[in-house]
PDB file of N, CA and C in Angstrom:
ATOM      1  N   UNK A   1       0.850  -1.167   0.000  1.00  0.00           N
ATOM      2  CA  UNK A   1       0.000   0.000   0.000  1.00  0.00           C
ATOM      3  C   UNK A   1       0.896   1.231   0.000  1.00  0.00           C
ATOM      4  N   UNK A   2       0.435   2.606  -0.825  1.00  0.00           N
ATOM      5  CA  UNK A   2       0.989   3.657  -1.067  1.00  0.00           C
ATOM      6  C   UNK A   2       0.887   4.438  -0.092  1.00  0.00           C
ATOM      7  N   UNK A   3       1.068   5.303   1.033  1.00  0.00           N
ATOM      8  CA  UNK A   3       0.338   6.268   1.844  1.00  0.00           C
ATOM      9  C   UNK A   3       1.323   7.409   1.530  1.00  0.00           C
ATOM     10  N   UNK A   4       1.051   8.836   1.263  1.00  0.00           N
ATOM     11  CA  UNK A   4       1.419   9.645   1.120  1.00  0.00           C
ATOM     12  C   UNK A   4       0.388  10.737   2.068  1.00  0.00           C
ATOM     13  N   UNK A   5       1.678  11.744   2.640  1.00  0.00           N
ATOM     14  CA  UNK A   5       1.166  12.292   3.583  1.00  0.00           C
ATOM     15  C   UNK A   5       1.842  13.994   3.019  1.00  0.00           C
ATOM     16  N   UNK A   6       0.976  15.247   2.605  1.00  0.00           N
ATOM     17  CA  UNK A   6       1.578  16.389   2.513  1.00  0.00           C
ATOM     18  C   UNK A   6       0.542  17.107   3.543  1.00  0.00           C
ATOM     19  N   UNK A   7       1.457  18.673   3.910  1.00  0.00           N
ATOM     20  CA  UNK A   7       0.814  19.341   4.790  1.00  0.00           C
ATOM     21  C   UNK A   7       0.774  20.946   3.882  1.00  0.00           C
ATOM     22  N   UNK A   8      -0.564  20.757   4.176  1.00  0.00           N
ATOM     23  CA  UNK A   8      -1.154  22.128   2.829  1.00  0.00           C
ATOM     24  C   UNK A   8      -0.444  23.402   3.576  1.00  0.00           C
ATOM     25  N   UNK A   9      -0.268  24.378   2.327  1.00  0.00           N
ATOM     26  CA  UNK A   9       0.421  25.326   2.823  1.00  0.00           C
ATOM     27  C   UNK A   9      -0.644  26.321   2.739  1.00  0.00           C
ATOM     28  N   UNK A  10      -1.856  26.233   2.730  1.00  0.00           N
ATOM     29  CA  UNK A  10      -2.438  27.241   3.474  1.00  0.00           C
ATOM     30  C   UNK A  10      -3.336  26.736   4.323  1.00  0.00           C
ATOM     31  N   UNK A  11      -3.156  27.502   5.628  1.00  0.00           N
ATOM     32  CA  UNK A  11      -3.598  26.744   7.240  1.00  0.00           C
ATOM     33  C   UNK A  11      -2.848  25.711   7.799  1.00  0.00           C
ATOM     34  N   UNK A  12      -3.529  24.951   8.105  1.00  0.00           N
ATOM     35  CA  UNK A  12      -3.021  23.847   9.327  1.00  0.00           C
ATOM     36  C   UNK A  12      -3.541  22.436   8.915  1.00  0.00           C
ATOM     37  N   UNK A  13      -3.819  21.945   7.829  1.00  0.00           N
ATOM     38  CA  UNK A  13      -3.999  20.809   7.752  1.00  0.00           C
ATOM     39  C   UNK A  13      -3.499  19.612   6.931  1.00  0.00           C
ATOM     40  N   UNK A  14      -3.521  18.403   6.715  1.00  0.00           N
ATOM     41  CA  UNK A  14      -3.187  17.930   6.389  1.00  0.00           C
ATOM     42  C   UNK A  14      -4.137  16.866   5.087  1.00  0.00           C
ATOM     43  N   UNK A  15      -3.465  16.666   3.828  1.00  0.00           N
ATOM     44  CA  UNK A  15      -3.889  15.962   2.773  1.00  0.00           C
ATOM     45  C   UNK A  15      -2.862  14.370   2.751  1.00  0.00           C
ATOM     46  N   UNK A  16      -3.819  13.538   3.320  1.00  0.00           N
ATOM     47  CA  UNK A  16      -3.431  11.716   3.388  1.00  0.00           C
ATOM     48  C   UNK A  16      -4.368  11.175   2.598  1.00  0.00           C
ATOM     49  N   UNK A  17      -3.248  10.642   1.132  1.00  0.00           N
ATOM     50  CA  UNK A  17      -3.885   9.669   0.567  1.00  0.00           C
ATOM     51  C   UNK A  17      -3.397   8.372   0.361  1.00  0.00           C
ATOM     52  N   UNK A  18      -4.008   7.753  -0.276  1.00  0.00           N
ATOM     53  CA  UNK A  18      -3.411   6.124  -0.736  1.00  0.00           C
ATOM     54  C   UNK A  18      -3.742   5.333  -1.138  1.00  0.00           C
ATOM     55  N   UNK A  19      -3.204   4.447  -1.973  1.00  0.00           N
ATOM     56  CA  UNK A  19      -3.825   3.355  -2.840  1.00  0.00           C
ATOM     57  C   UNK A  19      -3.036   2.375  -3.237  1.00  0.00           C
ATOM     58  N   UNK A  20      -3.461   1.618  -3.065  1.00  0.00           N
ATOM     59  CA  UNK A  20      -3.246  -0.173  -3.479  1.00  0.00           C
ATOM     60  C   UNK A  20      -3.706  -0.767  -4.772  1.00  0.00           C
ATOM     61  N   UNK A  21      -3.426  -2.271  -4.700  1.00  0.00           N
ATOM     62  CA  UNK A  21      -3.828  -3.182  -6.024  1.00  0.00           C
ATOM     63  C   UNK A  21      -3.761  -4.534  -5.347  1.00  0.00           C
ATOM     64  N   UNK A  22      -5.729  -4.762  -5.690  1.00  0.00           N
ATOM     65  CA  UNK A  22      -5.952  -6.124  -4.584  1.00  0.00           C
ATOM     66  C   UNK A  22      -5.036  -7.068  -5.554  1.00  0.00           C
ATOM     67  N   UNK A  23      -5.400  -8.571  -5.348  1.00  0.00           N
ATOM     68  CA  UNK A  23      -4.518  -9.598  -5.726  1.00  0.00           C
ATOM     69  C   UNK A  23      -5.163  -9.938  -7.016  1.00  0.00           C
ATOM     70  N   UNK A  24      -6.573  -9.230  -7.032  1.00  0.00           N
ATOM     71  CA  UNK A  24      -6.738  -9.650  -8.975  1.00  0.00           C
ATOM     72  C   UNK A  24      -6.521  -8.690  -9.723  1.00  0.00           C
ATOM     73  N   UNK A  25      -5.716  -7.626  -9.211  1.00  0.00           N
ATOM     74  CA  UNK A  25      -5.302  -6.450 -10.297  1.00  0.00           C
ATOM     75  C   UNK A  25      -5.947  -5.675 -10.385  1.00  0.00           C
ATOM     76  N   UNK A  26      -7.032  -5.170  -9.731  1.00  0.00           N
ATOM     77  CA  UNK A  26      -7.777  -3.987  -9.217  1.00  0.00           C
ATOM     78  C   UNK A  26      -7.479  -2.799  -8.526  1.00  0.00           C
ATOM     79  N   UNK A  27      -6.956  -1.663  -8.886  1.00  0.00           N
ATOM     80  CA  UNK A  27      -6.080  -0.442  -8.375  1.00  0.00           C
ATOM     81  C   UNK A  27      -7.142   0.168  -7.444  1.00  0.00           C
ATOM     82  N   UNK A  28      -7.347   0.558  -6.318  1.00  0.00           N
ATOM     83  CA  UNK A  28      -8.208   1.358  -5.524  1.00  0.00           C
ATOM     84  C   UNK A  28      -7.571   2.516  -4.919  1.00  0.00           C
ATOM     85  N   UNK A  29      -8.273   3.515  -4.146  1.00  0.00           N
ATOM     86  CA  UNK A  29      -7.691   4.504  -3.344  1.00  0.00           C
ATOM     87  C   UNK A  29      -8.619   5.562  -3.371  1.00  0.00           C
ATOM     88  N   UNK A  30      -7.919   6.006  -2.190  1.00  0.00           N
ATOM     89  CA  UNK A  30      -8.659   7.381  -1.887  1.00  0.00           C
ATOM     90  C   UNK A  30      -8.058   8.670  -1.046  1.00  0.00           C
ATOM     91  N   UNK A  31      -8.316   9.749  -0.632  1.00  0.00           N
ATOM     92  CA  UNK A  31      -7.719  10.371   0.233  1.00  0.00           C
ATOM     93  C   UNK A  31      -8.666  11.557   1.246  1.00  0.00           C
ATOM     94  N   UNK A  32      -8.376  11.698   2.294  1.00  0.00           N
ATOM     95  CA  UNK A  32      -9.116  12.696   3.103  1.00  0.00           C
ATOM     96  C   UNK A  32      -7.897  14.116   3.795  1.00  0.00           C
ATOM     97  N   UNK A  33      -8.733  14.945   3.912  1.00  0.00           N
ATOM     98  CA  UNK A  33      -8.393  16.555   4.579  1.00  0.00           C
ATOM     99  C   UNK A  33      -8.065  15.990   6.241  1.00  0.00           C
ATOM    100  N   UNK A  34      -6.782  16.191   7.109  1.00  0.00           N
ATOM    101  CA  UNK A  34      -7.217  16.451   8.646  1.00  0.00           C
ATOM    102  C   UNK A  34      -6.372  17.827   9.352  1.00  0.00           C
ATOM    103  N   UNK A  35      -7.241  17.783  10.323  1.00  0.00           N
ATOM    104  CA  UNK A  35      -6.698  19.334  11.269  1.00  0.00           C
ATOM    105  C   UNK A  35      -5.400  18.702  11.933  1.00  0.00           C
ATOM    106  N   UNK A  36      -4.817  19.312  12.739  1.00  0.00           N
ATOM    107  CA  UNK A  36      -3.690  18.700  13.522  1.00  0.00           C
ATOM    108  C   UNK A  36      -4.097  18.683  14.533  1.00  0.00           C
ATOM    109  N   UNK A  37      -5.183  18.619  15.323  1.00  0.00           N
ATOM    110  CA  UNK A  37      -5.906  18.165  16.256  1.00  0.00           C
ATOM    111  C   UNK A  37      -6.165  17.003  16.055  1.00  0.00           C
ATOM    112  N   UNK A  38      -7.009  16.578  14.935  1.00  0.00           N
ATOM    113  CA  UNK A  38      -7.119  15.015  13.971  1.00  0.00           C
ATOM    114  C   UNK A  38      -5.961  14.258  13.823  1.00  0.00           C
ATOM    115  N   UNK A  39      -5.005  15.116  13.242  1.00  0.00           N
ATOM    116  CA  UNK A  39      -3.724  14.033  12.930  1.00  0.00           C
ATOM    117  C   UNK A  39      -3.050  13.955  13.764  1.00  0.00           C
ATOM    118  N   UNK A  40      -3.397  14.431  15.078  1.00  0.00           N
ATOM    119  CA  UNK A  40      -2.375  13.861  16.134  1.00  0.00           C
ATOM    120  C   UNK A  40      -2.928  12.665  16.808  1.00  0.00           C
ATOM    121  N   UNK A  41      -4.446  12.612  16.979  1.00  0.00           N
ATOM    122  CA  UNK A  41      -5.365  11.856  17.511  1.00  0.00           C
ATOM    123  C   UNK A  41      -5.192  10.296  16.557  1.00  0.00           C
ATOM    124  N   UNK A  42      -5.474  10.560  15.010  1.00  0.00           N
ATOM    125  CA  UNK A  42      -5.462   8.973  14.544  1.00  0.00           C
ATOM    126  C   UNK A  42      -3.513   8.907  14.446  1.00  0.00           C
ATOM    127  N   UNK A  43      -2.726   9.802  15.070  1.00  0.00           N
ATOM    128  CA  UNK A  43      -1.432   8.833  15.333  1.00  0.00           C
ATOM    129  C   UNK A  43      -1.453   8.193  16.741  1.00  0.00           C
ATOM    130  N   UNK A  44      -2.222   8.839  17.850  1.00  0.00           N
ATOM    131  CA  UNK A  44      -1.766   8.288  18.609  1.00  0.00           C
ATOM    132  C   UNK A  44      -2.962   6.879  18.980  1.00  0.00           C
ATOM    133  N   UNK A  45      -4.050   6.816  18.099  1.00  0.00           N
ATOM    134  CA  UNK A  45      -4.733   5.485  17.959  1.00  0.00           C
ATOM    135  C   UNK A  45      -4.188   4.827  17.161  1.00  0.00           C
ATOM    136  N   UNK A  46      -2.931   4.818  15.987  1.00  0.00           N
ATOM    137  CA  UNK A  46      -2.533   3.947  15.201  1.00  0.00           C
ATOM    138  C   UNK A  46      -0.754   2.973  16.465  1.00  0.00           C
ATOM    139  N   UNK A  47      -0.675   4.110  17.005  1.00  0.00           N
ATOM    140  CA  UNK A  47       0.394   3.470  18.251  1.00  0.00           C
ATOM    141  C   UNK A  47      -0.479   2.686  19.550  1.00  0.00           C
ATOM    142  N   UNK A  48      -1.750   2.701  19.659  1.00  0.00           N
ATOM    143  CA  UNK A  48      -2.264   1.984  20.453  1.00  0.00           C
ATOM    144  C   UNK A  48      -2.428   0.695  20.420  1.00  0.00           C
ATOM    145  N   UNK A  49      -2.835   0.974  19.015  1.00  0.00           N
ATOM    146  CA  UNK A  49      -3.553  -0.331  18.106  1.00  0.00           C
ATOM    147  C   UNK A  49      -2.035  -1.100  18.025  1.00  0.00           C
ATOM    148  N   UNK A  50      -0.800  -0.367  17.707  1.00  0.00           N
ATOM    149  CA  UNK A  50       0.355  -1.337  17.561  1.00  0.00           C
ATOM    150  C   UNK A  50       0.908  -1.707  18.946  1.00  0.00           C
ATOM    151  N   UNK A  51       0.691  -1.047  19.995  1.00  0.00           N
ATOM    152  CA  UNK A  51       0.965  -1.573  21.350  1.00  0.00           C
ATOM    153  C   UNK A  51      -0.147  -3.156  21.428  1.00  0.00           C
ATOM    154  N   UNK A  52      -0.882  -2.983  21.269  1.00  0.00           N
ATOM    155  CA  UNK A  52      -2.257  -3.807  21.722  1.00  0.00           C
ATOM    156  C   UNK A  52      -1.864  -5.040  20.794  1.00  0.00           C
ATOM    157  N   UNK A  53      -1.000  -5.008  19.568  1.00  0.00           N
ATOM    158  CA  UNK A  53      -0.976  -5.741  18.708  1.00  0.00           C
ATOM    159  C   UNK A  53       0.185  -6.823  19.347  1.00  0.00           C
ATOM    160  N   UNK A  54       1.201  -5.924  19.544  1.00  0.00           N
ATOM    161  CA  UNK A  54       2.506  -6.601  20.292  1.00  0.00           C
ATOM    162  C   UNK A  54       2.166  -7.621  21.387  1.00  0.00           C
ATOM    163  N   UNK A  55       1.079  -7.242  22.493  1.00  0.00           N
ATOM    164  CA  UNK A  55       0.837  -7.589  23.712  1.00  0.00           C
ATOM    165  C   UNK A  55       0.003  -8.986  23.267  1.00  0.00           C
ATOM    166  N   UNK A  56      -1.624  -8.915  22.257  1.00  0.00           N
ATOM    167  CA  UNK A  56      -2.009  -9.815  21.941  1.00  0.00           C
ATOM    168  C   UNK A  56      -1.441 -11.148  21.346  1.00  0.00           C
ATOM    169  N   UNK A  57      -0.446 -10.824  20.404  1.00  0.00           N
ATOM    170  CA  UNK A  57      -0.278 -12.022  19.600  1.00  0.00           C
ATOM    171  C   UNK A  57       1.095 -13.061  20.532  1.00  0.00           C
ATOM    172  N   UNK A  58       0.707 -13.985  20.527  1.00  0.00           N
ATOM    173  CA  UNK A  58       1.761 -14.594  21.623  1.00  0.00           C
ATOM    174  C   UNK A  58       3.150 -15.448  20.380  1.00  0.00           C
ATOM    175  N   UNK A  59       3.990 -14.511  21.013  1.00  0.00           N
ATOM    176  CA  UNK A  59       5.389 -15.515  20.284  1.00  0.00           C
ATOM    177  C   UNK A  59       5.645 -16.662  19.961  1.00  0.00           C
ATOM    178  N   UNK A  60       5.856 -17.374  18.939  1.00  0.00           N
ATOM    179  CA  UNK A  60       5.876 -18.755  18.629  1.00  0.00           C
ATOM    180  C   UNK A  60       7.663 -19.213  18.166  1.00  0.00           C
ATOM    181  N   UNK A  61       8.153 -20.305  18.690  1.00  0.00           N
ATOM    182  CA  UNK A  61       9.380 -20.288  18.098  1.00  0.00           C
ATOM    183  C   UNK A  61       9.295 -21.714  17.682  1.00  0.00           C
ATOM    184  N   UNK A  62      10.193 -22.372  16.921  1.00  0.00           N
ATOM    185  CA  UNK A  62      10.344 -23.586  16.435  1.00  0.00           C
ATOM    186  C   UNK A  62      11.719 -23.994  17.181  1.00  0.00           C
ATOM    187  N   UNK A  63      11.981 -25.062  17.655  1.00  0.00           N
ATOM    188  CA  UNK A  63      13.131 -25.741  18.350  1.00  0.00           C
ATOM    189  C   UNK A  63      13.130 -26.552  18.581  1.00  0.00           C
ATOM    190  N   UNK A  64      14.194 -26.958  18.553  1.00  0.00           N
ATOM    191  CA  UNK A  64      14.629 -28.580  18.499  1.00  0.00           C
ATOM    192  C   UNK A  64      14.555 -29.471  19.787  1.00  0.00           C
ATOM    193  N   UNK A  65      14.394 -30.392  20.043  1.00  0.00           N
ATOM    194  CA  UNK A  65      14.037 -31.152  21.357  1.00  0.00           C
ATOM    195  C   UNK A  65      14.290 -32.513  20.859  1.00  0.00           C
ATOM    196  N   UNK A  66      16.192 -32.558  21.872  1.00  0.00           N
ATOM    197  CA  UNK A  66      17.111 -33.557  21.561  1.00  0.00           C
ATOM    198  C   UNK A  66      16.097 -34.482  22.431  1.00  0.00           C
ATOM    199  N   UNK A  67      15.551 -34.692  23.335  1.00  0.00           N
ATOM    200  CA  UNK A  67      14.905 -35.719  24.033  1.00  0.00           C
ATOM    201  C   UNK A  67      13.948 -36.417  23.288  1.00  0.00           C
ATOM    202  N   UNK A  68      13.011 -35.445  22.423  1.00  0.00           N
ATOM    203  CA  UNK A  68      11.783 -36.447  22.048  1.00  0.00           C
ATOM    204  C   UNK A  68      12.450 -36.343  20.138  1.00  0.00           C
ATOM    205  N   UNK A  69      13.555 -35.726  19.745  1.00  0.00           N
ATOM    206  CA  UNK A  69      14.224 -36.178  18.241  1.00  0.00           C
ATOM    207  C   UNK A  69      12.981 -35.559  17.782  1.00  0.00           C
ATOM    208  N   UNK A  70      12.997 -33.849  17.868  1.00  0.00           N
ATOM    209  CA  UNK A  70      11.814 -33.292  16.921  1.00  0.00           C
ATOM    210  C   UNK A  70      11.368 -32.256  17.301  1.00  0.00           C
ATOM    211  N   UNK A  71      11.414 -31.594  16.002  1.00  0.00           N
ATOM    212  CA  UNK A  71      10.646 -30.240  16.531  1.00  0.00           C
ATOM    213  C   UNK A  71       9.311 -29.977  17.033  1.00  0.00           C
ATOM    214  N   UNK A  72       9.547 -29.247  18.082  1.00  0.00           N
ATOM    215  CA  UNK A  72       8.035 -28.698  18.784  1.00  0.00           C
ATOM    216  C   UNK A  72       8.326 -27.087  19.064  1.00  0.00           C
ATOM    217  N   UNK A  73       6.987 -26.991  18.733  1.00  0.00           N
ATOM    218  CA  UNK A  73       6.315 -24.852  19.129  1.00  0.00           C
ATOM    219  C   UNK A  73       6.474 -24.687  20.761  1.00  0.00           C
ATOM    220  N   UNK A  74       7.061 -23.605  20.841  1.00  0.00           N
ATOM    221  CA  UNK A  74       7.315 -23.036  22.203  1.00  0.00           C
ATOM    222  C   UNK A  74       6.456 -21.648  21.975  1.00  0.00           C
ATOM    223  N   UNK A  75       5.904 -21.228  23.403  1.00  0.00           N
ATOM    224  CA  UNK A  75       5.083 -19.939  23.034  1.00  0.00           C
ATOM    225  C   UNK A  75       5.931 -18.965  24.265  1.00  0.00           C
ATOM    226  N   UNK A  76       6.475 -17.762  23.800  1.00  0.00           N
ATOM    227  CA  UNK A  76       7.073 -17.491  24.486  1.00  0.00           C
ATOM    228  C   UNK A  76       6.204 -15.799  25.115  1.00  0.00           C
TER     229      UNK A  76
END
């Protein structure tokens, strides 16, 4: 995905757009206007969402286990 981010030079806001191409070759996109009241707010919900992401998903490793001759998942 493309995201491009400029900050208009007249006032205070900001122009975020972006666009992709699903997996059958279909180009989409779009873009919206925000205040910097706005764009500080969906950054600091896009760092939440990646805190929350870290914490949820539980670590998986692959390793070897000379006792039983085979790999088994450890969740760390």
């Amino acid at each position: 995905m493309k995201i491009t981010i400029y900050k208009q030079k007249e006032g205070e806001k900001f122009l975020i757009s972006f666009s992709d191409v699903t997996s059958n070759g279909q180009e989409f996109g779009g873009s919206f206007t925000l205040g910097i009241e706005d764009f500080k707010t969906l950054g600091e919900k896009i760092n939440a969402e990646l805190e929350n992401l870290d914490k949820s998903e539980p670590k998986e490793e692959v390793v070897w286990n000379p006792r039983s001759q085979r790999h088994e998942i450890i969740k760390k």
